[in-house]
N, C-alpha and C. Protein backbone atom coordinates (compact mmCIF):
# COMPACT_ATOMS: atom_id res chain seq x y z
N UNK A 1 1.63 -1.72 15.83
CA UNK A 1 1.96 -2.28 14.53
C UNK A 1 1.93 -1.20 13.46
N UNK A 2 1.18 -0.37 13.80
CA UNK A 2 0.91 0.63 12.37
C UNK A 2 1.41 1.98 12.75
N UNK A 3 2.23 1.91 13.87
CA UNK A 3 3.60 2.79 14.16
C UNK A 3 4.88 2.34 13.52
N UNK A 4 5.11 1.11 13.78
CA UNK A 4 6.07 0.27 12.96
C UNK A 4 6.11 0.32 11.71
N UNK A 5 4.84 0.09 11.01
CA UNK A 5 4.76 -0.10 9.37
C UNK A 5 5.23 1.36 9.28
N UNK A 6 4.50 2.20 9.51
CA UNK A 6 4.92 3.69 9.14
C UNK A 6 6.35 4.05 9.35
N UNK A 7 7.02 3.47 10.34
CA UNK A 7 8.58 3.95 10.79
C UNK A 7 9.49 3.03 9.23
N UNK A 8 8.72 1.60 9.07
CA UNK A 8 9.37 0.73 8.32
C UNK A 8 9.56 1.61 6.77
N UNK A 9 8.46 2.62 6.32
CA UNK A 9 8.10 3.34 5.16
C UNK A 9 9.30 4.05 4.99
N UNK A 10 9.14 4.88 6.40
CA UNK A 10 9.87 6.10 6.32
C UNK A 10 11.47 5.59 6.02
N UNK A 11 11.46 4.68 6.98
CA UNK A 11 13.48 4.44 6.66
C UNK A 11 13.38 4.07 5.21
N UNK A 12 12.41 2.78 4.72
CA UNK A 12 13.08 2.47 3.04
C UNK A 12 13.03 3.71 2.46
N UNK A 13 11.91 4.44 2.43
CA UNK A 13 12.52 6.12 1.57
C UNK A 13 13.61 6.96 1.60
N UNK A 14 14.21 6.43 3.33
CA UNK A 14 15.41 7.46 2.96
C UNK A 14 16.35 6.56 2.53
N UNK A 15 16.65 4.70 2.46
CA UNK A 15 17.21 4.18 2.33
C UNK A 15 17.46 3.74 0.79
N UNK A 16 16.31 3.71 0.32
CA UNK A 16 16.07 2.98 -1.48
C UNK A 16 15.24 4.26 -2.40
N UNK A 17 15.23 5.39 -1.77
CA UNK A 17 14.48 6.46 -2.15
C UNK A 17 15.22 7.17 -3.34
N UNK A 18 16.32 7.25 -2.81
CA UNK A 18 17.02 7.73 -3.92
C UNK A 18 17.53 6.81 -5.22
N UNK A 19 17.41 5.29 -5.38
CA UNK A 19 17.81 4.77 -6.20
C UNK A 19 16.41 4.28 -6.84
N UNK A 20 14.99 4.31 -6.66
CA UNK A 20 14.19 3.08 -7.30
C UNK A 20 13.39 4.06 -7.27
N UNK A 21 13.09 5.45 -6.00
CA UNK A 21 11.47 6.16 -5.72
C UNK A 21 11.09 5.43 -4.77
N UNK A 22 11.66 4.35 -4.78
CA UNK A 22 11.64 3.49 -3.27
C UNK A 22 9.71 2.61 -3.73
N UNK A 23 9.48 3.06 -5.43
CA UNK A 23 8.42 1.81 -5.43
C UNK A 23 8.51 0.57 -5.07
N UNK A 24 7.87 0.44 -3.86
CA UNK A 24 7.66 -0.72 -2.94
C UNK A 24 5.70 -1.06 -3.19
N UNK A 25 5.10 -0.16 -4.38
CA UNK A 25 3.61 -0.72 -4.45
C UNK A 25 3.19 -0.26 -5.56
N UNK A 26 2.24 -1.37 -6.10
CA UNK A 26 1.60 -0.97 -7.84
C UNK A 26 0.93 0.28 -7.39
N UNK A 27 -0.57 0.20 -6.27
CA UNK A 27 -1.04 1.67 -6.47
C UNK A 27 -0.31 2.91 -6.04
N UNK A 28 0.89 2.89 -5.85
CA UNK A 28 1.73 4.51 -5.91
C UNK A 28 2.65 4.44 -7.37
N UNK A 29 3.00 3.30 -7.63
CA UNK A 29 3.31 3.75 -9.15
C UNK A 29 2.74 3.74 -10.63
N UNK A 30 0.92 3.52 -10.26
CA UNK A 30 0.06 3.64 -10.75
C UNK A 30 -0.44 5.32 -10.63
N UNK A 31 -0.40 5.92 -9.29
CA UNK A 31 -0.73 7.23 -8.97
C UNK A 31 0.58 7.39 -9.82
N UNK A 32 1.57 7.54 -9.66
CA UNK A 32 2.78 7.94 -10.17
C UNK A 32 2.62 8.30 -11.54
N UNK A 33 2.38 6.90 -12.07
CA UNK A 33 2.32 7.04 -13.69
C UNK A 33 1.19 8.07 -13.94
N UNK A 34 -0.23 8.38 -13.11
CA UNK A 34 -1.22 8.95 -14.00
C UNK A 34 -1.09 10.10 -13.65
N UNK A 35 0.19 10.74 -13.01
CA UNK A 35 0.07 12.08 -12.23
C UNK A 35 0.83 12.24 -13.80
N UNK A 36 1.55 11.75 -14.53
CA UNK A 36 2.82 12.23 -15.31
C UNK A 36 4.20 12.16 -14.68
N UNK A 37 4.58 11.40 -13.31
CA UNK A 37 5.52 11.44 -13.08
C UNK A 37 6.53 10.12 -13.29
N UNK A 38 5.97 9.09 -13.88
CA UNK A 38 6.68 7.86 -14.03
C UNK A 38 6.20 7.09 -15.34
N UNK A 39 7.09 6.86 -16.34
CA UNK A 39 7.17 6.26 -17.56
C UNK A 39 6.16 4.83 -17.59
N UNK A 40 5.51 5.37 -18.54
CA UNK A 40 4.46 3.60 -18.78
C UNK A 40 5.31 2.15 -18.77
N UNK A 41 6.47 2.94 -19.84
CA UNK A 41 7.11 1.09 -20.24
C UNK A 41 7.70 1.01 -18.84
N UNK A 42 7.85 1.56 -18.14
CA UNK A 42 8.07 1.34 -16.63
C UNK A 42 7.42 0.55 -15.11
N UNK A 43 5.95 0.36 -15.94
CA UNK A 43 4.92 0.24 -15.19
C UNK A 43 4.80 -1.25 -15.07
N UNK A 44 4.36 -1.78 -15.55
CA UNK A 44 4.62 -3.58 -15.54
C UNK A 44 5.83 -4.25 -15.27
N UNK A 45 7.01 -3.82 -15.50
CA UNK A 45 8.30 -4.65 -15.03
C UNK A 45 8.11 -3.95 -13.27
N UNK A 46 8.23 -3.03 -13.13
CA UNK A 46 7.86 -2.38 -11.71
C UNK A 46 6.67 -3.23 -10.62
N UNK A 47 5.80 -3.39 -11.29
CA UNK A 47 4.79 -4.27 -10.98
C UNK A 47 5.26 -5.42 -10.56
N UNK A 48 5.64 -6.16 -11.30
CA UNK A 48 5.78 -7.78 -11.13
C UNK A 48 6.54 -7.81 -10.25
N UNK A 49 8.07 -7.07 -10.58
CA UNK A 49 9.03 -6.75 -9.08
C UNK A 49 8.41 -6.60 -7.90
N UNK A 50 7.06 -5.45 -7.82
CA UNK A 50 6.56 -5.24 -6.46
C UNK A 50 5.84 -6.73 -6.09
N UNK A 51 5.43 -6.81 -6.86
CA UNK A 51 4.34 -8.41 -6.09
C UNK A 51 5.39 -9.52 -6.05
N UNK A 52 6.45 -9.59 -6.61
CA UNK A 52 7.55 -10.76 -6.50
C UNK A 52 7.85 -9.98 -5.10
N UNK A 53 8.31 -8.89 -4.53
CA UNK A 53 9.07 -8.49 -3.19
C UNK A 53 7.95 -8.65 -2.12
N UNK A 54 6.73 -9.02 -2.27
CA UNK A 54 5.72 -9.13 -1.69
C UNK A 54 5.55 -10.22 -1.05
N UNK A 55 5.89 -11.17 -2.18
CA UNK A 55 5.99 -12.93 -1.86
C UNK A 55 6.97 -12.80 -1.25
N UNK A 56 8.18 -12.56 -1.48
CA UNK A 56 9.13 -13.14 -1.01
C UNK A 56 9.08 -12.57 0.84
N UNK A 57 8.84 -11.16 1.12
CA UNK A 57 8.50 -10.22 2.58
C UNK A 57 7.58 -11.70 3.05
N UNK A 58 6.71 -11.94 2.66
CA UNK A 58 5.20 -12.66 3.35
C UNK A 58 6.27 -14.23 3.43
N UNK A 59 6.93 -14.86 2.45
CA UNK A 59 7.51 -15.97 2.79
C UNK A 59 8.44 -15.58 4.56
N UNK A 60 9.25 -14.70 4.23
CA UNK A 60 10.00 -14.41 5.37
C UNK A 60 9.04 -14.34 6.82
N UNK A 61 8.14 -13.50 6.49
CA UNK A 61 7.38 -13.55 7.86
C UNK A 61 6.38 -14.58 8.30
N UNK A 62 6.58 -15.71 7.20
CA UNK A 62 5.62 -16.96 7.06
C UNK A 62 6.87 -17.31 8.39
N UNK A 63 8.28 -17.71 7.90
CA UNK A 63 8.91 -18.54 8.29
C UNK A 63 9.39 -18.10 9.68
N UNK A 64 9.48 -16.48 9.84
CA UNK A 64 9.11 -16.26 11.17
C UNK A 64 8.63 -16.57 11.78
N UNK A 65 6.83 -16.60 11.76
CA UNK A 65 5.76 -16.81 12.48
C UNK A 65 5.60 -18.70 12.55
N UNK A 66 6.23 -19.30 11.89
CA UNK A 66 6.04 -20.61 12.05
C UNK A 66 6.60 -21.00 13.01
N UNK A 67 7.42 -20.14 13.39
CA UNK A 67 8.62 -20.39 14.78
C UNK A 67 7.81 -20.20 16.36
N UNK A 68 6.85 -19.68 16.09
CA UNK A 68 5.92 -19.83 17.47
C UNK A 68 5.22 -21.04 17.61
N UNK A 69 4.97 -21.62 18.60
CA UNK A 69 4.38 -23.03 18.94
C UNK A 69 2.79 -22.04 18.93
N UNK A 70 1.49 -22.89 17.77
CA UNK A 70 0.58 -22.90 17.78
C UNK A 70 -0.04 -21.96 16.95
N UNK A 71 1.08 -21.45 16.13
CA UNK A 71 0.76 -20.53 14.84
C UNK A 71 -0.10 -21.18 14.06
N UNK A 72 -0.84 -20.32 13.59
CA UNK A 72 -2.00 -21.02 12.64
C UNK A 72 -2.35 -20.11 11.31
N UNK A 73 -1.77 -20.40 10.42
CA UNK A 73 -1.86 -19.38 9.06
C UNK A 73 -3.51 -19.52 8.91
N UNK A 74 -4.11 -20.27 8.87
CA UNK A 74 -5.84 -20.13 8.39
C UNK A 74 -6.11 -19.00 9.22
N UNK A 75 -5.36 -18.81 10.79
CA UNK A 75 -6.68 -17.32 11.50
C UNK A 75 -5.94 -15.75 10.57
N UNK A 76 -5.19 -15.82 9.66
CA UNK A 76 -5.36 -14.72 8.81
C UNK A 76 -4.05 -14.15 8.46
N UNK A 77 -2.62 -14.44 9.33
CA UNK A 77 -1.52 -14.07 9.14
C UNK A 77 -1.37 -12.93 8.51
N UNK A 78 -2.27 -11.95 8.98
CA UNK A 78 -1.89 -10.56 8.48
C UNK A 78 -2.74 -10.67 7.39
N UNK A 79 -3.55 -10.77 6.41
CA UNK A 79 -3.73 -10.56 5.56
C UNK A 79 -5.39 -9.90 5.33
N UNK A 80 -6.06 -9.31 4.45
CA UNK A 80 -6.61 -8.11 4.24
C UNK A 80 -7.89 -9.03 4.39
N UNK A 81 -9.02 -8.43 4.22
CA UNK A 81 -10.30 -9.03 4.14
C UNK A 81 -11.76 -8.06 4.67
N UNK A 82 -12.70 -8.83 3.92
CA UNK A 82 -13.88 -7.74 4.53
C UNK A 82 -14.82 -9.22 5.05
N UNK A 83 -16.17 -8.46 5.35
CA UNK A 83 -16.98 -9.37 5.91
C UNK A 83 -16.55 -10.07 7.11
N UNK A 84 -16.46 -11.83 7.06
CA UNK A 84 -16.20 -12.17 8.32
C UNK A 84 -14.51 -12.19 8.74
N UNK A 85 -14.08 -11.69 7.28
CA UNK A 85 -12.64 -12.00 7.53
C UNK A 85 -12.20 -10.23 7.66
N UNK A 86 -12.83 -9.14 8.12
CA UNK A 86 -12.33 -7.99 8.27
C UNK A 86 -11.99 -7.61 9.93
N UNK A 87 -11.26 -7.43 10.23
CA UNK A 87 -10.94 -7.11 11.59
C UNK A 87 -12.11 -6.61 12.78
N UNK A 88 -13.25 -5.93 12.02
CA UNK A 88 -14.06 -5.19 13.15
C UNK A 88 -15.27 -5.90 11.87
N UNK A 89 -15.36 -6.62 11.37
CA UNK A 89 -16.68 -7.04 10.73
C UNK A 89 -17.18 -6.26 9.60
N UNK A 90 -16.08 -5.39 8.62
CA UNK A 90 -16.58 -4.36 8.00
C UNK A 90 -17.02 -5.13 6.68
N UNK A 91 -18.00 -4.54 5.94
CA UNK A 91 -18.65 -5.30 4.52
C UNK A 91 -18.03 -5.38 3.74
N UNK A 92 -17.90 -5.57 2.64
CA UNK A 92 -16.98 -5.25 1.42
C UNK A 92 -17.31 -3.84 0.84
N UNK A 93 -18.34 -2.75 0.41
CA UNK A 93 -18.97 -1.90 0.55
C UNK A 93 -18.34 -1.14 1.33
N UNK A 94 -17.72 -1.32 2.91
CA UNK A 94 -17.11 -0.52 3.60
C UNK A 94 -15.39 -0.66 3.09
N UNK A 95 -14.71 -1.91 3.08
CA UNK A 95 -13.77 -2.52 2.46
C UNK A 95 -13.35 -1.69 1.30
N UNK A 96 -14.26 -1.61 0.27
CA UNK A 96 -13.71 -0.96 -1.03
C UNK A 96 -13.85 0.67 -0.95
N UNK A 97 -14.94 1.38 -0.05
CA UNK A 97 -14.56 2.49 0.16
C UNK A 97 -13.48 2.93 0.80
N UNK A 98 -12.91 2.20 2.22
CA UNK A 98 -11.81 2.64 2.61
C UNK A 98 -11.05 2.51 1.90
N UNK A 99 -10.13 1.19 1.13
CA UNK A 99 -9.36 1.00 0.29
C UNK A 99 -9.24 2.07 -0.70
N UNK A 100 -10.26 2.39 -1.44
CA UNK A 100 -9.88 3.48 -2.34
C UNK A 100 -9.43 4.61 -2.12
N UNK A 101 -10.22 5.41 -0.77
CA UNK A 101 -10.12 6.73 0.09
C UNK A 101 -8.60 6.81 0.64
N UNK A 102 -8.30 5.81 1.25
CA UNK A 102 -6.80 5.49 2.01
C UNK A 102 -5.38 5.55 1.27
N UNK A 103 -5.76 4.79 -0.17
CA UNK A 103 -4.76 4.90 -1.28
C UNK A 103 -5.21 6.03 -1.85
N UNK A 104 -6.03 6.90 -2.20
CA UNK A 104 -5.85 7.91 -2.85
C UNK A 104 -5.75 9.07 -2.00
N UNK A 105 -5.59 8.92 -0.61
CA UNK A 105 -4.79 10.14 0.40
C UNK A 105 -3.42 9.68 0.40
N UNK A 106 -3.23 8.63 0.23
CA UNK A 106 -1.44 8.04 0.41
C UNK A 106 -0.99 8.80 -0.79
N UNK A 107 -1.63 8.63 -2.22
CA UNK A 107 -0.71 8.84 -3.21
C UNK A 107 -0.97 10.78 -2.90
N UNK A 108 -1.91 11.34 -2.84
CA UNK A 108 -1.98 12.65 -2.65
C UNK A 108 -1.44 12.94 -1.61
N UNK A 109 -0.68 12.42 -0.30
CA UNK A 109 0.11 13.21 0.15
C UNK A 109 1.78 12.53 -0.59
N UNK A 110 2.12 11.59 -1.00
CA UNK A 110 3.56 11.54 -1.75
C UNK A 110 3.82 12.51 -2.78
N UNK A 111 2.34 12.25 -3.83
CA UNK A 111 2.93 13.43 -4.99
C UNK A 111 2.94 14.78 -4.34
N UNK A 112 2.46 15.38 -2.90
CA UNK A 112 2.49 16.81 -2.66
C UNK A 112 3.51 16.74 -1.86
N UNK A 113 4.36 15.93 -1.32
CA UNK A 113 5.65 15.74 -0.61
C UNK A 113 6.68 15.80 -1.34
N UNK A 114 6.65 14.60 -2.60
CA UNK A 114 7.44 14.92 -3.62
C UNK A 114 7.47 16.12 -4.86
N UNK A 115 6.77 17.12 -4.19
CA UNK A 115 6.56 18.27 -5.89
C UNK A 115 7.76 19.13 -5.31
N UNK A 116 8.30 19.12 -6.57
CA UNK A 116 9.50 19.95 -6.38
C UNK A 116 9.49 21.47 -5.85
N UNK A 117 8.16 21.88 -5.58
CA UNK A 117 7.87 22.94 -5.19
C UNK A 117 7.85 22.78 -3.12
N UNK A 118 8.77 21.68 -3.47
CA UNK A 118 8.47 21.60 -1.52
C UNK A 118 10.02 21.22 -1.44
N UNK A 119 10.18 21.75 -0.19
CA UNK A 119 11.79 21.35 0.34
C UNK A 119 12.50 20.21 0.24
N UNK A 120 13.44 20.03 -0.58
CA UNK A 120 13.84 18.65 -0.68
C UNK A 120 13.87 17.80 0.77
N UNK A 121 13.99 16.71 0.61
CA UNK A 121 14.72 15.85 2.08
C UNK A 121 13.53 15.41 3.12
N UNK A 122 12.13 16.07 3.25
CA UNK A 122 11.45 16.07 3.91
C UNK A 122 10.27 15.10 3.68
N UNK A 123 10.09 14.56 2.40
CA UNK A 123 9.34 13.71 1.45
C UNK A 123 8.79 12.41 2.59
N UNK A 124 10.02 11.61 2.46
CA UNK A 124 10.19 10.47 3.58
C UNK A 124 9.52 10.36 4.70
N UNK A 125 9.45 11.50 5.26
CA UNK A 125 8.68 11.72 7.10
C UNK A 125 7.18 12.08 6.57
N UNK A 126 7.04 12.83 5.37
CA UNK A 126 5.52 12.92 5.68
C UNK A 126 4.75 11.40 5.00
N UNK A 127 5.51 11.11 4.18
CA UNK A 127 4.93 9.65 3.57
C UNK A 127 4.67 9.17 4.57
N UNK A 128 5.96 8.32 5.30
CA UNK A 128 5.90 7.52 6.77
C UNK A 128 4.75 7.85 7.31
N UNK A 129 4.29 9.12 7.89
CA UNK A 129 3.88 9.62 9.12
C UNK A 129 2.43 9.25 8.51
N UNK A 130 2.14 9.58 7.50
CA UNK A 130 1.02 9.84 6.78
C UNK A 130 0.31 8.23 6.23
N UNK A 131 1.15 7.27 6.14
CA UNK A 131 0.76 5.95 6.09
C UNK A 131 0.62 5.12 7.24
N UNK A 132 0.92 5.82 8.50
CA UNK A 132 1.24 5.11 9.23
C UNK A 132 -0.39 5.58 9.94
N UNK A 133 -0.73 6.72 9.90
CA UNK A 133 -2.39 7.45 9.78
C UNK A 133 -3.29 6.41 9.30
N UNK A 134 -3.05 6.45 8.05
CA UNK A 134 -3.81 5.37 7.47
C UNK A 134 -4.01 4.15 8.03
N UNK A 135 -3.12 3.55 8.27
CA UNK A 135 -2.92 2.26 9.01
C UNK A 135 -3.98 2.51 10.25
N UNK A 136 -3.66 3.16 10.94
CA UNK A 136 -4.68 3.19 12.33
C UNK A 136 -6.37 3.85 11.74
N UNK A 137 -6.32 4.02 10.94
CA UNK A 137 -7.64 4.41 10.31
C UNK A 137 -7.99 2.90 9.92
N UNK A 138 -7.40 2.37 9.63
CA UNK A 138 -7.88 1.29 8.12
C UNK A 138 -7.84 -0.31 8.72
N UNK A 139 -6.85 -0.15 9.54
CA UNK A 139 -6.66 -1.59 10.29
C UNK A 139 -7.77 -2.34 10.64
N UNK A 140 -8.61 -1.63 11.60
CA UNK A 140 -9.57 -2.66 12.47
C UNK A 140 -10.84 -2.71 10.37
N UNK A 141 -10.52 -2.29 10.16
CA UNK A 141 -11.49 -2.27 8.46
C UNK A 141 -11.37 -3.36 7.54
N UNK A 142 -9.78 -3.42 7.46
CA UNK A 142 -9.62 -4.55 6.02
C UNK A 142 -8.22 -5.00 6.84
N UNK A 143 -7.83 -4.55 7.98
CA UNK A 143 -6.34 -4.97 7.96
C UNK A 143 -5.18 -3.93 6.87
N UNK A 144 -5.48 -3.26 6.55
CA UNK A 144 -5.14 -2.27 5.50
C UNK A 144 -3.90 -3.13 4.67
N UNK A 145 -4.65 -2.49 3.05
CA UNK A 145 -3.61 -2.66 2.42
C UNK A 145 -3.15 -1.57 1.33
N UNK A 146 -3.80 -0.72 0.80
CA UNK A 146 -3.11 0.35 0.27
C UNK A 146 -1.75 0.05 -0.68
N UNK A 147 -1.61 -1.34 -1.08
CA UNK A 147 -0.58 -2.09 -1.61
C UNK A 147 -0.45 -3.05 -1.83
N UNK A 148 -1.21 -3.44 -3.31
CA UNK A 148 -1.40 -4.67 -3.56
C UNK A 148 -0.46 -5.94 -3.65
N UNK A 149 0.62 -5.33 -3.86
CA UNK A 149 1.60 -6.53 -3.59
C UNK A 149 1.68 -6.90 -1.86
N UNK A 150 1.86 -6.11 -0.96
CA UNK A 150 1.79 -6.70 0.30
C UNK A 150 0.90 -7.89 0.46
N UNK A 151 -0.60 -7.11 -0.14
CA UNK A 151 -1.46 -7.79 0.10
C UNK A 151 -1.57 -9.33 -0.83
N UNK A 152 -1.24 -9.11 -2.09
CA UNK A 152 -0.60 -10.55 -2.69
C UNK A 152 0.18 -11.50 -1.65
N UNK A 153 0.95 -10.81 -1.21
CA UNK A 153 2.84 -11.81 -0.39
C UNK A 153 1.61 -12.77 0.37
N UNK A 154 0.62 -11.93 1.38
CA UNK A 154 0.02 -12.59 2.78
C UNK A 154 -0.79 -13.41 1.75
N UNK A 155 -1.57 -12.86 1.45
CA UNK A 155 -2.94 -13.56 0.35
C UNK A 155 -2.60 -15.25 0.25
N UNK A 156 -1.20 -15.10 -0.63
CA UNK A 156 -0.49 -16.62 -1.05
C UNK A 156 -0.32 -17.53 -0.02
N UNK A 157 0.03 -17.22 1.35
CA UNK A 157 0.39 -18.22 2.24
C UNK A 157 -0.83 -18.36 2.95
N UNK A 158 -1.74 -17.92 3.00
CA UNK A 158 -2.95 -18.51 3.48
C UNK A 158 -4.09 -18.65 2.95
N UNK A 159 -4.30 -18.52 1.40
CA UNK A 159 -4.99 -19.25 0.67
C UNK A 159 -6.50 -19.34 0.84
N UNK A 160 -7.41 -19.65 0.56
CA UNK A 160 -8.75 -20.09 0.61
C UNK A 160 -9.33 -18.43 0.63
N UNK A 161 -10.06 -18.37 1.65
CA UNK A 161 -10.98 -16.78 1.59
C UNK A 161 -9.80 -15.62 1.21
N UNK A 162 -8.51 -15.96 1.75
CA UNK A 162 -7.82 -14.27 1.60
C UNK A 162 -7.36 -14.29 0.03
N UNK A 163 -7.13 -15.69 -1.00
CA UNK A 163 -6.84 -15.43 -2.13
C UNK A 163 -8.35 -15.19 -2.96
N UNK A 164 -9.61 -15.74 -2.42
CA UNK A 164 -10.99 -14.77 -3.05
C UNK A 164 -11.05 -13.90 -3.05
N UNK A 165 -10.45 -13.17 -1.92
CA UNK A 165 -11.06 -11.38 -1.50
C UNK A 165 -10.21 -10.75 -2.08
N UNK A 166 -8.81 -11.20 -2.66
CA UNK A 166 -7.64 -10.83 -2.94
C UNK A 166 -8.38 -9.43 -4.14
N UNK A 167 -8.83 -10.32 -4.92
CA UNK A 167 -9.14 -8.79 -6.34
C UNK A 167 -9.88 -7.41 -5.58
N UNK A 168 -10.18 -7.45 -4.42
CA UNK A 168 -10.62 -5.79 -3.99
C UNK A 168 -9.56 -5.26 -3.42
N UNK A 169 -8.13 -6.02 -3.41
CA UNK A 169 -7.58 -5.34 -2.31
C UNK A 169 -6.23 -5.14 -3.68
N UNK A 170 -6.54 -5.16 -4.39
CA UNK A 170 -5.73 -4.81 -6.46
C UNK A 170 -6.62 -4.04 -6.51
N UNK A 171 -8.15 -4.21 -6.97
CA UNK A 171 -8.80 -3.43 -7.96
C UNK A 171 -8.81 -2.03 -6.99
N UNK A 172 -9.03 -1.82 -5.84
CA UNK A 172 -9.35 -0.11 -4.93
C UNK A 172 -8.45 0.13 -4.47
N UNK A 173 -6.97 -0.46 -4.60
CA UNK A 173 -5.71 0.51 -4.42
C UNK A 173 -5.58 1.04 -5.82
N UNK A 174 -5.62 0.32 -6.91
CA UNK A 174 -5.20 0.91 -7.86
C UNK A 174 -6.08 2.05 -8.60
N UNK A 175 -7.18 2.22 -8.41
CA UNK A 175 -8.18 3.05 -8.02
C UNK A 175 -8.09 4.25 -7.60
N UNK A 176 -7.46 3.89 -6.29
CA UNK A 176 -7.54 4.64 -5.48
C UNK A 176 -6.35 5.43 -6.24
N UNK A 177 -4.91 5.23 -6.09
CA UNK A 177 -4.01 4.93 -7.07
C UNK A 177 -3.84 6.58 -8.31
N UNK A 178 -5.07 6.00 -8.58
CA UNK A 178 -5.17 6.91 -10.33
C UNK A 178 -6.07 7.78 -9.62
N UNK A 179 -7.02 7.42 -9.16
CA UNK A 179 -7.88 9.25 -8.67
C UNK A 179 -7.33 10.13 -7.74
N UNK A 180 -6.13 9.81 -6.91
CA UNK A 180 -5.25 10.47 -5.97
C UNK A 180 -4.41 10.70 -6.96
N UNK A 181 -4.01 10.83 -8.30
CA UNK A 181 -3.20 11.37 -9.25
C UNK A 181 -3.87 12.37 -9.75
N UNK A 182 -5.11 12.31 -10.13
CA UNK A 182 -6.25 13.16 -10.79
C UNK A 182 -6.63 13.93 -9.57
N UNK A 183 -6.71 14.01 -8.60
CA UNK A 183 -6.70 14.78 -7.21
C UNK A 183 -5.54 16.04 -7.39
N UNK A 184 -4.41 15.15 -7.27
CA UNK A 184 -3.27 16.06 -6.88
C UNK A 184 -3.11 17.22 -8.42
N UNK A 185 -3.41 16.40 -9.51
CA UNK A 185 -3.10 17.57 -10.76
C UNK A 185 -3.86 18.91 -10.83
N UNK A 186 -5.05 18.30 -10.16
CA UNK A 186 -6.39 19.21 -9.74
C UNK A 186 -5.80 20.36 -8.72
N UNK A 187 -5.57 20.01 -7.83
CA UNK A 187 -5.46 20.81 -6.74
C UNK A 187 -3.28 21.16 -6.24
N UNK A 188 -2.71 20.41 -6.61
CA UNK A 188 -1.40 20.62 -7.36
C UNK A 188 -0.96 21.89 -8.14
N UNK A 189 -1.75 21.86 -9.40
CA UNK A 189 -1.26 22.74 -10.67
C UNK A 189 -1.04 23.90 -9.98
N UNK A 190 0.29 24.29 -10.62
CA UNK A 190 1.01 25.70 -10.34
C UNK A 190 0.40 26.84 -10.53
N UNK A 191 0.65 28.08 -10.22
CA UNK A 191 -0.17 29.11 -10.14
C UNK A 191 0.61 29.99 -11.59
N UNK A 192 1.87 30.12 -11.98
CA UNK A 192 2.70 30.20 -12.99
C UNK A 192 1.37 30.97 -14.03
């Protein structure tokens, strides 16, 4: 699965990359905005778009998964969680450290993929490759989300514990988000 998500990354970047940045999540165009690379009044219409494409992804794979005899949205339909609802039993404590650590290596390897000081064209494969890392790091943890709108789309269709837990899996991407911006300016800045 978290070969897939990563392959799924890589094609929308080369596919919607060139027309949008291919923001498909608040905490990379939160890193975005605090690196200096993406306009504020940009930031909230961007937003709402990402968590509206979120719902609508999670409706689609609602209506997928309803198509199996004995689907059951309460055992979690994908969606993020710590404690009893985390894949390997992780705390929230473990939950919000990965979350933050995971999104702020995602956004620090995009902004060092995307610095114009690196070969054009190549951006796409290390994102992919590099989220798709994460994913197998983060999965058996929270189910990874590194993207709060994903994690909104699932959140909504199964309701009860995954829309409680929902604010750690917003508040430590976006977090994560802005200190993987403050990372990369740090260790980024040109030698000039």
């Amino acid at each position: 699965m978290s070969l897939a998500f990563g392959l799924t990354v890589l094609t929308m970047a080369y596919a919607v990359g060139h027309i949008s940045g291919c923001h498909l999540n608040p905490a990379v165009s939160v890193g975005l905005w605090a690196s200096g690379r993406f306009p504020a009044k940009e930031l909230l219409p961007y937003m709402g778009a990402q968590v509206l494409g979120g719902i609508v992804a999670g409706g689609v794979l609602y209506l997928i998964a309803t198509g199996k005899t004995g689907f059951d949205v309460g055992s979690g339909f994908a969606s993020n969680g710590y404690g009893e609802h985390s894949p390997g039993g992780y705390t929230m404590q473990a939950a919000l450290i990965t979350e933050v650590v995971m999104t702020m290596m995602f956004i620090v390897i995009i902004l060092g993929a995307t610095d114009k000081r690196v070969p054009a064209g190549f951006a796409p494969l290390a994102i992919g490759l590099g989220l798709t890392l994460i994913h197998l790091i983060s999965i058996p943890v929270t189910n990874t989300s590194v993207n709060p709108a994903r994690s909104t789309g699932m959140a909504l269709y199964v309701g009860d514990w995954a829309t409680a837990q929902l604010w750690l899996f917003w508040i430590a991407p976006l977090v994560g988000g802005a200190l993987g911006a403050v990372i990369y300016r740090f260790i980024g800045k040109s030698e000039d």
